[in-house]
C-alpha atoms as a PDB file:
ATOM      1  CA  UNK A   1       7.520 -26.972  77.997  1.00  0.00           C
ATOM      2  CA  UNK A   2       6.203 -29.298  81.001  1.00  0.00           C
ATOM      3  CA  UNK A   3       6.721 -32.317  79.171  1.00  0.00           C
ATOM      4  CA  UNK A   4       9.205 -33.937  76.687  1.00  0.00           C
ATOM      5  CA  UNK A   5      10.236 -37.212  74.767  1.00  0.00           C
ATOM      6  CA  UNK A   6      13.810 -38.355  74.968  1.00  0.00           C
ATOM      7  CA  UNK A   7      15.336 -41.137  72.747  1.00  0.00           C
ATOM      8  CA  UNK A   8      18.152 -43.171  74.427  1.00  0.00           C
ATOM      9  CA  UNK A   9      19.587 -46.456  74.220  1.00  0.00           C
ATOM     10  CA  UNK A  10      20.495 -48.413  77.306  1.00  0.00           C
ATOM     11  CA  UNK A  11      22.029 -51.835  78.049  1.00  0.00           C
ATOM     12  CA  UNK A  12      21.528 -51.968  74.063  1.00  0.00           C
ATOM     13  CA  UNK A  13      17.919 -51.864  74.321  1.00  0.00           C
ATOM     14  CA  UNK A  14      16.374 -48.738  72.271  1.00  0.00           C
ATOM     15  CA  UNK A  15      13.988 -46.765  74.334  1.00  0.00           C
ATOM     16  CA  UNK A  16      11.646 -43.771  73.812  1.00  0.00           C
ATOM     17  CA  UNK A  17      10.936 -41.848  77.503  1.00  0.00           C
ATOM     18  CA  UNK A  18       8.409 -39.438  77.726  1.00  0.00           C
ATOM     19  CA  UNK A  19       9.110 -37.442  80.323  1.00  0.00           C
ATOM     20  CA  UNK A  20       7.295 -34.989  83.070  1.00  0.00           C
ATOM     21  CA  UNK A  21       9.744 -31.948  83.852  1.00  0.00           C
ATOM     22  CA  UNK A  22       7.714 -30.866  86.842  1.00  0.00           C
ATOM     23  CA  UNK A  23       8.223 -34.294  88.601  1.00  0.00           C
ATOM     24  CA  UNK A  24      11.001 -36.250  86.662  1.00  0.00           C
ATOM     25  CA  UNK A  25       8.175 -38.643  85.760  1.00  0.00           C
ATOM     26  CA  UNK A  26       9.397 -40.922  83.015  1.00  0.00           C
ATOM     27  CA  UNK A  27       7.605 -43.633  81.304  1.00  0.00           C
ATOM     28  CA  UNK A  28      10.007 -45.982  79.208  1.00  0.00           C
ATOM     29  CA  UNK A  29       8.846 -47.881  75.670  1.00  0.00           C
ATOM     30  CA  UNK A  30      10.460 -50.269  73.792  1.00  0.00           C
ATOM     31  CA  UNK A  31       8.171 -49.672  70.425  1.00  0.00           C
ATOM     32  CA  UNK A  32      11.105 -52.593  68.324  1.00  0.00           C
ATOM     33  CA  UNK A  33      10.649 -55.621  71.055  1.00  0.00           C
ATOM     34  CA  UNK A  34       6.495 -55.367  71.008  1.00  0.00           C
ATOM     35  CA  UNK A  35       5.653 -52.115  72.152  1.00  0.00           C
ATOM     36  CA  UNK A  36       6.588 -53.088  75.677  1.00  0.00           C
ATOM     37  CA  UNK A  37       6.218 -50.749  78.549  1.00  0.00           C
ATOM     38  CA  UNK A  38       9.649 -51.028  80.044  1.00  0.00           C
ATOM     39  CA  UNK A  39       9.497 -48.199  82.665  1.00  0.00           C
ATOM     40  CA  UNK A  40       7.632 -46.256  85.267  1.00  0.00           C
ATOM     41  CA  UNK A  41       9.550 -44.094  87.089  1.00  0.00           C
ATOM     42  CA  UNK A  42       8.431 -41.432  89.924  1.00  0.00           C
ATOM     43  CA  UNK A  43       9.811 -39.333  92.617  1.00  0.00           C
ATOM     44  CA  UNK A  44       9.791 -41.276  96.118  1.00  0.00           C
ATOM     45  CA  UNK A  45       9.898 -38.658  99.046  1.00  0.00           C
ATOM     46  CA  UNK A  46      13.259 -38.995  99.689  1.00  0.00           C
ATOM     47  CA  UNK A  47      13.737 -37.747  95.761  1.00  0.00           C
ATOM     48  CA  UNK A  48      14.819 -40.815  94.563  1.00  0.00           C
ATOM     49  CA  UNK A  49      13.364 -42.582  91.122  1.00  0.00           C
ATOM     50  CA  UNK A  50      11.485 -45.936  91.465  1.00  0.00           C
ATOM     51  CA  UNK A  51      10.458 -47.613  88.690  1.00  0.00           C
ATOM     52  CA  UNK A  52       7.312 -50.127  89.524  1.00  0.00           C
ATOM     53  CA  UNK A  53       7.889 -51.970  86.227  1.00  0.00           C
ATOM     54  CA  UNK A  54       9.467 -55.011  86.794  1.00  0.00           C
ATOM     55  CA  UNK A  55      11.728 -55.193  83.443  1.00  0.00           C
ATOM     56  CA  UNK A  56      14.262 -57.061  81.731  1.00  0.00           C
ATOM     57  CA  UNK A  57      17.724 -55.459  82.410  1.00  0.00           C
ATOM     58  CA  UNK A  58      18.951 -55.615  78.919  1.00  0.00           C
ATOM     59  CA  UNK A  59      18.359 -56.744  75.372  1.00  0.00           C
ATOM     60  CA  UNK A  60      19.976 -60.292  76.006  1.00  0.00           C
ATOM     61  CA  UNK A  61      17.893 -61.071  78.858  1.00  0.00           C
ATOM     62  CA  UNK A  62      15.119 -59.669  76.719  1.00  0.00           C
ATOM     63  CA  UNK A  63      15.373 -61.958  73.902  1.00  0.00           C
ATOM     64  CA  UNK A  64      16.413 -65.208  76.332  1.00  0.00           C
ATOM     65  CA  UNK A  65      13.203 -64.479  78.612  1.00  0.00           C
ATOM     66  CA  UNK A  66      10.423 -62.727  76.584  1.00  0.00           C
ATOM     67  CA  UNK A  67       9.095 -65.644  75.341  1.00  0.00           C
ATOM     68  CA  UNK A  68       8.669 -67.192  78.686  1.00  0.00           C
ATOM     69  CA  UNK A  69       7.779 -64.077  81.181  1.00  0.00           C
ATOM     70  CA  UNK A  70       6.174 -61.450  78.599  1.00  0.00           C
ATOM     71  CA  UNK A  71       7.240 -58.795  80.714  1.00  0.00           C
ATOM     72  CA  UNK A  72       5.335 -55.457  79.855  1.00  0.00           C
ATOM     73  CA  UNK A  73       4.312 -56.377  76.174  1.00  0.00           C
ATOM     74  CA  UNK A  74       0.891 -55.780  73.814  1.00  0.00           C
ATOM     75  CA  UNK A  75      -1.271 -59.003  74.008  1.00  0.00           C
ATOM     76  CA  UNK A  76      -2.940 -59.095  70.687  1.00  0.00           C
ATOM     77  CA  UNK A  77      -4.497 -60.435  68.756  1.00  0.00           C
ATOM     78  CA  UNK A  78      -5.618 -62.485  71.829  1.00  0.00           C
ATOM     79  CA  UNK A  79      -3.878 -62.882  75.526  1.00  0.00           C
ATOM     80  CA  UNK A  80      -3.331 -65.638  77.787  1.00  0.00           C
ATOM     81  CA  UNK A  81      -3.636 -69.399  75.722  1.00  0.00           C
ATOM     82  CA  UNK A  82      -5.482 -71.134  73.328  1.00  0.00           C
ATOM     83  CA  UNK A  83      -5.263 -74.998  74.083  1.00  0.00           C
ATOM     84  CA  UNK A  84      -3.370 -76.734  71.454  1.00  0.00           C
ATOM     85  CA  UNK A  85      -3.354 -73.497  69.444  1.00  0.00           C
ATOM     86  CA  UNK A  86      -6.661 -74.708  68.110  1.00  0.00           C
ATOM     87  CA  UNK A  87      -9.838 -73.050  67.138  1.00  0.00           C
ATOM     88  CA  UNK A  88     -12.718 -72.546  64.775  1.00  0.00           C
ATOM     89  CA  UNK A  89     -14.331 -68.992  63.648  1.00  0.00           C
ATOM     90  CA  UNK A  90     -16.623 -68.917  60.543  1.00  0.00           C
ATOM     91  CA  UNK A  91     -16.639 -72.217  60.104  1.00  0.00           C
ATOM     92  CA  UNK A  92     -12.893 -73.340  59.540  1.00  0.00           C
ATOM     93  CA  UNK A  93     -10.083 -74.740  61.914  1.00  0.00           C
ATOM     94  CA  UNK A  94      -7.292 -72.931  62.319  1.00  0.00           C
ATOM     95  CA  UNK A  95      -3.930 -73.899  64.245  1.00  0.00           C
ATOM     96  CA  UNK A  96      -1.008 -71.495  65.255  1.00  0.00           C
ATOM     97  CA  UNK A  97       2.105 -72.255  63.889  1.00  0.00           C
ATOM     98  CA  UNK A  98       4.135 -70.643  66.874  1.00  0.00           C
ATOM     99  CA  UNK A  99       3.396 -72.623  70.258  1.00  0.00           C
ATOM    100  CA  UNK A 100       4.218 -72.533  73.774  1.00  0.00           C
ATOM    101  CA  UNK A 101       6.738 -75.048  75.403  1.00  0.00           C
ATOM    102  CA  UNK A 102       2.659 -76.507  77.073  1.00  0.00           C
ATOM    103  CA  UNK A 103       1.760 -77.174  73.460  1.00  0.00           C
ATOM    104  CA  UNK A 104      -0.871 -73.641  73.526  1.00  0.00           C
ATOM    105  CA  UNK A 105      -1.054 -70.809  71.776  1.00  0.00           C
ATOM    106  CA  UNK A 106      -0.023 -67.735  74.193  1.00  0.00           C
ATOM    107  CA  UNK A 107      -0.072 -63.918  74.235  1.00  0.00           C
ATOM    108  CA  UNK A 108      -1.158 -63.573  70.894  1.00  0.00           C
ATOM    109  CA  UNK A 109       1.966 -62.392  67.831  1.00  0.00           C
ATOM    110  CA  UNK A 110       2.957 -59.119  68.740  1.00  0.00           C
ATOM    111  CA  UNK A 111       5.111 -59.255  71.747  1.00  0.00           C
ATOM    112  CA  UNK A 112       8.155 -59.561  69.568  1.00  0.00           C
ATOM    113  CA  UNK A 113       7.251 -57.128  66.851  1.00  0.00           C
ATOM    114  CA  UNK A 114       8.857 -54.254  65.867  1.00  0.00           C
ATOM    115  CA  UNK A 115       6.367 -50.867  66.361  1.00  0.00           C
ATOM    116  CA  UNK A 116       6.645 -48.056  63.654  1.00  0.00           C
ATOM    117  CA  UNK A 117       6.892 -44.622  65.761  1.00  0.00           C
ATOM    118  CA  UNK A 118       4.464 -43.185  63.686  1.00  0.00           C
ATOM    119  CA  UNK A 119       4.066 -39.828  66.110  1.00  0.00           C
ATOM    120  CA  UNK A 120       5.752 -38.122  69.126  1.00  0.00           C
ATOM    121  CA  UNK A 121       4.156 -34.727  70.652  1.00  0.00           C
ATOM    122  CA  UNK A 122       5.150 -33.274  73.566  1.00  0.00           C
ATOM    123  CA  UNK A 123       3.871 -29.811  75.236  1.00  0.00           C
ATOM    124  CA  UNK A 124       2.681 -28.266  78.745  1.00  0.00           C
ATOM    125  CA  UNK A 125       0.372 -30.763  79.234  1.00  0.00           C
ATOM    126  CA  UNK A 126       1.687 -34.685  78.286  1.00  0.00           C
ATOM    127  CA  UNK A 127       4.167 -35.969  76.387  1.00  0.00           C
ATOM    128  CA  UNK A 128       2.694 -38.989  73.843  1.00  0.00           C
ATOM    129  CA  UNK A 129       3.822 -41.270  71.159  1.00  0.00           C
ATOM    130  CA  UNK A 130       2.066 -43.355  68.585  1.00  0.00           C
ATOM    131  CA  UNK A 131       3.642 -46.729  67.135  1.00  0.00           C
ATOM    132  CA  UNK A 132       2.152 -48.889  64.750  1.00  0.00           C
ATOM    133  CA  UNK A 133       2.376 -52.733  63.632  1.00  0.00           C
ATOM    134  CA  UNK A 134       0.912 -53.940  60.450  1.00  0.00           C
ATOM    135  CA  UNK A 135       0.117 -57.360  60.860  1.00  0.00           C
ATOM    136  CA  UNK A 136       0.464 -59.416  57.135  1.00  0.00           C
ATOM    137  CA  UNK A 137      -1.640 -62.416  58.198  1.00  0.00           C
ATOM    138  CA  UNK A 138       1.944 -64.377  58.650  1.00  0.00           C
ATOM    139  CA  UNK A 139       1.466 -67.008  61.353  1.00  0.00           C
ATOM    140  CA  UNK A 140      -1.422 -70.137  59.631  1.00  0.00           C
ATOM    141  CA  UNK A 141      -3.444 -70.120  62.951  1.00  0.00           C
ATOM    142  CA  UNK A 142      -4.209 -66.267  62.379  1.00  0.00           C
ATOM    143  CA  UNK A 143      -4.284 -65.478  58.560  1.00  0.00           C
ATOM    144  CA  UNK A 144      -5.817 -62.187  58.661  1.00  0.00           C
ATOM    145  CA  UNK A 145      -4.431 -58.987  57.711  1.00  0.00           C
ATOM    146  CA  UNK A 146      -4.932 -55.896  60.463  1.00  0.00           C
ATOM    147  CA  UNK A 147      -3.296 -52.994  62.005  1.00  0.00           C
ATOM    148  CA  UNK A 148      -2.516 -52.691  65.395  1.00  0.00           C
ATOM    149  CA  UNK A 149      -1.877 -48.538  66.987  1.00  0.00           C
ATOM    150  CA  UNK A 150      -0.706 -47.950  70.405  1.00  0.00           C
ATOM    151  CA  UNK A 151      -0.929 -44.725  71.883  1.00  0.00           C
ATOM    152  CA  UNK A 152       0.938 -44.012  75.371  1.00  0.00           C
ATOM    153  CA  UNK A 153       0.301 -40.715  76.403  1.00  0.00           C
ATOM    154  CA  UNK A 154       1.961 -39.494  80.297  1.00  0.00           C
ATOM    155  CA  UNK A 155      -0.393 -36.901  81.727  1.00  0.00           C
ATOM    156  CA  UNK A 156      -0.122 -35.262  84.882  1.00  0.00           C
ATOM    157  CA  UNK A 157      -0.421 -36.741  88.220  1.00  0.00           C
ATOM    158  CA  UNK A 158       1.594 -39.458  87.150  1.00  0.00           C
ATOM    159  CA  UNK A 159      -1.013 -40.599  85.112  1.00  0.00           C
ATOM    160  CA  UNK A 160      -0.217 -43.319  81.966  1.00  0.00           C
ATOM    161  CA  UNK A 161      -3.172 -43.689  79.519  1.00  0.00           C
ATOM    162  CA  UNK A 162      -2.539 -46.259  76.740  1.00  0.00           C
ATOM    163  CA  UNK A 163      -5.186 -46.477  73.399  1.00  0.00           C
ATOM    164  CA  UNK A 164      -4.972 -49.296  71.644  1.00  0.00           C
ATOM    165  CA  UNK A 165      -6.600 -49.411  67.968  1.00  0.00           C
ATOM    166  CA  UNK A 166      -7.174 -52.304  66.134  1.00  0.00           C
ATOM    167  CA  UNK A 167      -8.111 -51.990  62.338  1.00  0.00           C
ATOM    168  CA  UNK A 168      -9.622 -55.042  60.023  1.00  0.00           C
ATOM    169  CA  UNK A 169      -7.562 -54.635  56.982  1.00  0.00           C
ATOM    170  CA  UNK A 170      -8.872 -58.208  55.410  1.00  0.00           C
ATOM    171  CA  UNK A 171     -11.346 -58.858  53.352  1.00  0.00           C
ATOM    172  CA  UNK A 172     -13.627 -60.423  55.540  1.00  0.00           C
ATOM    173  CA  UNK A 173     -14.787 -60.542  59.558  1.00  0.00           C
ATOM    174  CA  UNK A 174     -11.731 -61.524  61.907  1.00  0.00           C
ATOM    175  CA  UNK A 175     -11.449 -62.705  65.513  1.00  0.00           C
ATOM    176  CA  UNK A 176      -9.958 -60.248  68.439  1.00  0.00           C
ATOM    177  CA  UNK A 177      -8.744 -59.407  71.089  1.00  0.00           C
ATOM    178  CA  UNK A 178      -6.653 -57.335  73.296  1.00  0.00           C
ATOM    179  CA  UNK A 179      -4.441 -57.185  76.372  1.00  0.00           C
ATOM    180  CA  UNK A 180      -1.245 -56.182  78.140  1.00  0.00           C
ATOM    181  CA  UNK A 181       1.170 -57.644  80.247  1.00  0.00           C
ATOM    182  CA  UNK A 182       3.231 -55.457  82.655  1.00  0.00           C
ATOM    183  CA  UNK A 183       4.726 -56.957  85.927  1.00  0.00           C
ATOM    184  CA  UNK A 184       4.412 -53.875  89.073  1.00  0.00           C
ATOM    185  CA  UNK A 185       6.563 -53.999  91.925  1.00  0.00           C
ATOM    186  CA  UNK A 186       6.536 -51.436  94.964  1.00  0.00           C
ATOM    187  CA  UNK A 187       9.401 -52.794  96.542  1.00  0.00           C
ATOM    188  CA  UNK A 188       9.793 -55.258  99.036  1.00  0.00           C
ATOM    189  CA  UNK A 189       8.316 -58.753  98.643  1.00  0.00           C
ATOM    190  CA  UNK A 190       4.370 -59.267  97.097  1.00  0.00           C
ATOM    191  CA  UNK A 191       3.398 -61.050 100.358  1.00  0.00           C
ATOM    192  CA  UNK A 192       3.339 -57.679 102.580  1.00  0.00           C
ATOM    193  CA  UNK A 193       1.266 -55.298 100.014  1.00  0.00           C
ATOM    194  CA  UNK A 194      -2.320 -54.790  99.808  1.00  0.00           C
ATOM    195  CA  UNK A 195      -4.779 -55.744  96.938  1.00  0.00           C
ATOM    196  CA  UNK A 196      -7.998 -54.766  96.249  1.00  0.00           C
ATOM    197  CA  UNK A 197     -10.140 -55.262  92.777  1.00  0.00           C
ATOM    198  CA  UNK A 198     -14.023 -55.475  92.129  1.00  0.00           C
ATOM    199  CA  UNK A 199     -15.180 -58.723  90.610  1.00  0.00           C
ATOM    200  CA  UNK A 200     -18.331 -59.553  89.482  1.00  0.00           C
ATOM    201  CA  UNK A 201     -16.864 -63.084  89.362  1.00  0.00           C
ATOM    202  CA  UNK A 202     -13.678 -65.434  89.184  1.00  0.00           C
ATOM    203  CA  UNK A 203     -13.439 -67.266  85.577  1.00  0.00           C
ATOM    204  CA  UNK A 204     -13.065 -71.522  86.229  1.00  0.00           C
ATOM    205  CA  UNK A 205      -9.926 -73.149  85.371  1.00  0.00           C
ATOM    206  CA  UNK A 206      -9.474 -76.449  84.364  1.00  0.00           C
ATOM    207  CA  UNK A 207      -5.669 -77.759  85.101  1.00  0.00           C
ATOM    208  CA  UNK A 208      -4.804 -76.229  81.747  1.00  0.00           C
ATOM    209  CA  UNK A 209      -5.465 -72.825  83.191  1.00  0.00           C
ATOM    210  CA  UNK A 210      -8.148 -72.516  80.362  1.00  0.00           C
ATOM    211  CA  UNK A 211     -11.449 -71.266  80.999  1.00  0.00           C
ATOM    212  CA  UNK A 212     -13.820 -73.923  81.305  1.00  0.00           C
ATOM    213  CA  UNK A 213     -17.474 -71.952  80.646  1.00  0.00           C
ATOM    214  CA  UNK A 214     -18.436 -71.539  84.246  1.00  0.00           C
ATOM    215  CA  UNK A 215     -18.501 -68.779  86.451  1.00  0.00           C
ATOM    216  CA  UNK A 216     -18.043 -68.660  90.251  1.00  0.00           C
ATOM    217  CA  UNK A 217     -18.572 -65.542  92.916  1.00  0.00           C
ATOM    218  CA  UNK A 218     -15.031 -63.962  94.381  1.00  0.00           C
ATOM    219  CA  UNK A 219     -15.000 -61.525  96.563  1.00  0.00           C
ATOM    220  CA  UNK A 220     -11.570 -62.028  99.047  1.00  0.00           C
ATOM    221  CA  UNK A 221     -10.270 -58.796  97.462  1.00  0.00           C
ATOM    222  CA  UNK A 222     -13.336 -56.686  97.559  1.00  0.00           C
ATOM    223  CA  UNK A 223     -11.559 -54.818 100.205  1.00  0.00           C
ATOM    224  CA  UNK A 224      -7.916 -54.254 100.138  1.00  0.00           C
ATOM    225  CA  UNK A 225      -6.346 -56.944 102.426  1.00  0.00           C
ATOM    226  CA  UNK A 226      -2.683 -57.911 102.982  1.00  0.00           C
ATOM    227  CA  UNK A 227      -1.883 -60.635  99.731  1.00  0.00           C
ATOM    228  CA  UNK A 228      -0.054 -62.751 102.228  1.00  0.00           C
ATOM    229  CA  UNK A 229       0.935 -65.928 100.797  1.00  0.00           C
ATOM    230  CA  UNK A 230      -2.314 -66.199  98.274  1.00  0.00           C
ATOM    231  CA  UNK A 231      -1.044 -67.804  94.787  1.00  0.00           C
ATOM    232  CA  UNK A 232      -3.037 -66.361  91.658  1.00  0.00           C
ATOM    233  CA  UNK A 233      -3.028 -67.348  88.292  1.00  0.00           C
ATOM    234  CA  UNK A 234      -6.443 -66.104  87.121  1.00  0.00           C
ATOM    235  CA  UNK A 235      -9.346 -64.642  85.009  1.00  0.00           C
ATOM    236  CA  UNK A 236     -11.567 -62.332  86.942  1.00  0.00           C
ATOM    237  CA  UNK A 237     -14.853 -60.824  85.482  1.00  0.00           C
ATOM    238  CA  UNK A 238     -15.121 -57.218  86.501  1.00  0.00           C
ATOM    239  CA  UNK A 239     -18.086 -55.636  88.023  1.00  0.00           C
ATOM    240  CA  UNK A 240     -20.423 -53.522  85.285  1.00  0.00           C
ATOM    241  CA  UNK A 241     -20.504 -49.880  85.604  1.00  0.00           C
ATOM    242  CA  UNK A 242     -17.974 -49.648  88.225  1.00  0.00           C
ATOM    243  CA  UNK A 243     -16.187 -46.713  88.907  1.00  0.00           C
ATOM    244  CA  UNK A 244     -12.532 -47.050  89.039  1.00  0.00           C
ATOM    245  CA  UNK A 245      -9.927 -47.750  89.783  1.00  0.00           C
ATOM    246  CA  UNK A 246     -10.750 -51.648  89.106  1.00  0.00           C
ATOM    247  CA  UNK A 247      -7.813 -52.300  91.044  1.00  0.00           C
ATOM    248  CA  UNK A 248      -5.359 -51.042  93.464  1.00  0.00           C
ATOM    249  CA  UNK A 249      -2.111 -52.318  94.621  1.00  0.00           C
ATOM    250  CA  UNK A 250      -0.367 -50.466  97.628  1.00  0.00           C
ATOM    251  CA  UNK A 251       2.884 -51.267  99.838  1.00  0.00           C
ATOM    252  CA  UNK A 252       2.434 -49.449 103.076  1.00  0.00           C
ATOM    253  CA  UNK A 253       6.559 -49.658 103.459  1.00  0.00           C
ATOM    254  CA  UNK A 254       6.814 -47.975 100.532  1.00  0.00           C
ATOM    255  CA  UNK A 255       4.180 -45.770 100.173  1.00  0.00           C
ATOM    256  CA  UNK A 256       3.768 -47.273  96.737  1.00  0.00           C
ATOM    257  CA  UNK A 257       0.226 -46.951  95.553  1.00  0.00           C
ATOM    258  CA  UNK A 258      -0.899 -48.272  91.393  1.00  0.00           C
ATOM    259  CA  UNK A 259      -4.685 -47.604  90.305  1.00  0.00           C
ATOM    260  CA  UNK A 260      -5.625 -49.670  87.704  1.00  0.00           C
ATOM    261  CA  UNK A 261      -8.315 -47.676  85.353  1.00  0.00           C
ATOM    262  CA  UNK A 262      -9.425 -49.193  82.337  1.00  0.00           C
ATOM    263  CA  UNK A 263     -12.964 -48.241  80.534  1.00  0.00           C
ATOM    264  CA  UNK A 264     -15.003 -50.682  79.428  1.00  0.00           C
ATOM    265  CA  UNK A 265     -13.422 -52.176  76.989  1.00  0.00           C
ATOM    266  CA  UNK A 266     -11.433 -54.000  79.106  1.00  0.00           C
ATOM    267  CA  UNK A 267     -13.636 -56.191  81.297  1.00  0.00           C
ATOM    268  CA  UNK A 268     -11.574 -58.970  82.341  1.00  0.00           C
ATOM    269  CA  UNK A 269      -8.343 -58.571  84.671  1.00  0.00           C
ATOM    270  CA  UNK A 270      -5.779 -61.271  84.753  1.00  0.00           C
ATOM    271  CA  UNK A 271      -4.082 -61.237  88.136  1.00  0.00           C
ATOM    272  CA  UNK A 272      -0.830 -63.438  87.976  1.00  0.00           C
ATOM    273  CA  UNK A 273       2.149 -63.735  91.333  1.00  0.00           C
ATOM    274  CA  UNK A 274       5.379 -65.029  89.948  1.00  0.00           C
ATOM    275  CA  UNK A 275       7.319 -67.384  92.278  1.00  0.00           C
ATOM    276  CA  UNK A 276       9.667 -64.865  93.134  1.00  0.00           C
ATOM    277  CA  UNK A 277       7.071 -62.738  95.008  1.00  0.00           C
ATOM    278  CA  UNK A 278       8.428 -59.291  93.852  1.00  0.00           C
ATOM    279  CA  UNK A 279       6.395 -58.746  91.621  1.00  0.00           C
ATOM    280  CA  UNK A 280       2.827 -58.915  90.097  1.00  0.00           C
ATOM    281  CA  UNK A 281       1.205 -59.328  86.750  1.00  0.00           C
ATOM    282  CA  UNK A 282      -2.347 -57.269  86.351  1.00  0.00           C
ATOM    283  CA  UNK A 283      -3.575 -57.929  83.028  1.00  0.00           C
ATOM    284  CA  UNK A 284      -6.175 -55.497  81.638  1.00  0.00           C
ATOM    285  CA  UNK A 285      -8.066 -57.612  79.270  1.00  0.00           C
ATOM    286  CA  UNK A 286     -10.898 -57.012  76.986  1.00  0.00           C
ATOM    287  CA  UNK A 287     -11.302 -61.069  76.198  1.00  0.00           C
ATOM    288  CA  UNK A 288     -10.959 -64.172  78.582  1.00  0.00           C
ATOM    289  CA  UNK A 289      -8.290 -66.569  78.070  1.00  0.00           C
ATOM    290  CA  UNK A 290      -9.361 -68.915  75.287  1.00  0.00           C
ATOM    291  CA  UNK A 291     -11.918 -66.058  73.614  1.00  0.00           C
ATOM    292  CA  UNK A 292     -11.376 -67.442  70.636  1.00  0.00           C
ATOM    293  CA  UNK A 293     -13.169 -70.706  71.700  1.00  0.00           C
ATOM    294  CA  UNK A 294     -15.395 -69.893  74.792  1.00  0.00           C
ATOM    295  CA  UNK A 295     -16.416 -66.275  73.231  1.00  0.00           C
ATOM    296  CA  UNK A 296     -16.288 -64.717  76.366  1.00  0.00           C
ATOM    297  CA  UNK A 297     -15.515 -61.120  75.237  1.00  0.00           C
ATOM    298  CA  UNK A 298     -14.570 -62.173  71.605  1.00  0.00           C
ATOM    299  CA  UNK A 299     -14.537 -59.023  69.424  1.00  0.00           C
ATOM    300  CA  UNK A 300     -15.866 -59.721  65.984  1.00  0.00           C
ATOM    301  CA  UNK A 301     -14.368 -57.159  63.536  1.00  0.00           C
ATOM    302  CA  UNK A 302     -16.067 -56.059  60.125  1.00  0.00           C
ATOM    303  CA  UNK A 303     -14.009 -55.275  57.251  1.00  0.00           C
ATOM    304  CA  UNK A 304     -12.533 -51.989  57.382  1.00  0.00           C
ATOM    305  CA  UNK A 305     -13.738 -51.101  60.890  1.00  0.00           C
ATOM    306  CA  UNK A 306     -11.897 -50.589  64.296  1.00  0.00           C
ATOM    307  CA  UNK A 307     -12.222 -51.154  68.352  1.00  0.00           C
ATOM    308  CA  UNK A 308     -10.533 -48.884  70.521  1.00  0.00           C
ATOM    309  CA  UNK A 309      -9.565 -50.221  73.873  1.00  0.00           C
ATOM    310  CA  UNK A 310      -8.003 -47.968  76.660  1.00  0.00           C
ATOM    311  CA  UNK A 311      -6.535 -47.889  79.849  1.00  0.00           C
ATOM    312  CA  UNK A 312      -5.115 -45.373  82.297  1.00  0.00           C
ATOM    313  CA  UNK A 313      -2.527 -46.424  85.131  1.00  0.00           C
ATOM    314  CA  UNK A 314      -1.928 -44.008  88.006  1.00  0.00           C
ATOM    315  CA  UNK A 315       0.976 -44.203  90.514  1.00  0.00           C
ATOM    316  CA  UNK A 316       0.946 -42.445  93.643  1.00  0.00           C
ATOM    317  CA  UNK A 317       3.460 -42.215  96.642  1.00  0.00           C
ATOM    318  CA  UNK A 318       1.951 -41.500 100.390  1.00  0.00           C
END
């Protein structure tokens, strides 16, 4: 068998790896602390393992900083903030009960859940699990009921594809939508790697970093170019019909090469550089910040149905 799932706990943090044999490829999950993608780890030429997930070293830090840095964890049922926690869908108002230290609504009510393993196969040609949150309509801002299934599956080539499916189990229509939240590092400092996505356009901020209805034209990263010192805490719009990746990262040190693939469910990428400048945030997005106000990419669900939403990630080394 090519491929294989390994259960471990480390730095008291409970982790499912799947696992490439050919290439000692191993993603790590964290399916009780919101499905969180904790690790990437390939084969760099000189043999050693890199992992290009910037993580939380263990289960203290996790629970001190998760709430503040979201490191690697399942955005739904919306990502980025709602201002004040406020908004209106069918007619009614409807305020979150869990804010923010700004006073907003952020990264939806799943990053702290804990995800059922519902299904772990591995054979010659991936290794994949299946975890599963049921959602009981708990927090006041968001009371509807619905299922949330994440699917990681490693493939070859170093190749991550995660399937998200959401399922209405209310009564009636509900808002949503969906997002993730890893941090990628390819050693080295931020400033000295390349970035390249396709926009169609960058979303306008007010000071809130909330979405203010307009649309303006980016292009800087059209072609990959050095990030240099460039600060980003945005929403871009990405091109229709493009064909991937939507996004690249690359460290020439390193080698260090990330393709960002998603389909087109996920037309908005969130592009965020920490102060510390090892790392980035690339948010695959099917909904701009605020969705459930502006509409821009709101999903509205029937009763009983589901939306799919996927996204591959592929690491190289050259």
């Amino acid at each position: 068998m090519n491929f294989s799932i390994r259960h471990a706990k480390e730095n008291d943090l409970d982790l499912v790896n799947l696992i490439d044999e050919n290439n000692g490829t191993t993603i790590s999950l964290l399916p009780n602390d919101g499905a969180t993608l904790h690790a990437f780890i390939i084969r760099q030429k000189d043999g050693t393992g890199f992992n290009v997930i910037d993580n939380y070293r263990d289960a203290a830090e996790l629970k001190k900083e998760m709430t503040r840095t979201f490191k690697g964890p399942k955005l739904s049922p919306f990502p980025c903030r709602i201002p004040d926690g406020r908004y209106s869908f069918e007619g009614k108002e409807y305020r979150f009960g869990h804010l923010f230290a700004d006073g907003t609504a952020i990264h939806g009510l799943l990053y702290d859940k804990p995800f059922s393993v519902l299904e772990e196969k591995a054979d010659e040609g991936s290794a994949t699990v299946s975890m599963q949150y049921s959602y009981e309509a708990d927090d006041p801002g968001y009371p509807f009921r619905y299922t949330c299934l994440v699917k990681y599956s490693l493939l070859p080539g170093n190749v991550l594809e995660v399937t998200t499916t959401v399922t209405n189990d209310d009564r009636g229509v509900i808002p949503m939508a969906d997002g993730w939240h890893p941090y990628w590092r390819l050693g080295g400092r931020a400033d000295d790697w390349q970035l390249q996505f396709h926009s169609a356009a960058i979303v306008d901020f007010d000071d809130r970093l909330v979405p203010t209805g307009g649309l303006s034209q980016y292009g800087v990263f059209e072609t990959a170019r050095p990030l240099g010192d460039t600060f980003l805490d945005n929403c871009f719009t990405l091109k229709p019909g493009l064909v991937p990746p939507a996004c690249e990262l690359y460290n020439p040190a390193s080698g260090l090469r990330v393709s960002f693939l998603p389909d087109a469910s996920y037309p908005y990428l969130q592009i965020y550089t920490p102060k510390t400048r090892d790392s980035i945030a690339v948010e695959n997005l099917s909904g701009a910040p605020d969705c459930f106000n502006n509409k821009m990419g709101l999903v509205v669900l029937q009763p009983g149905h589901s939306q799919i939403f996927t996204v591959s990630y592929k690491v190289s080394v050259e």
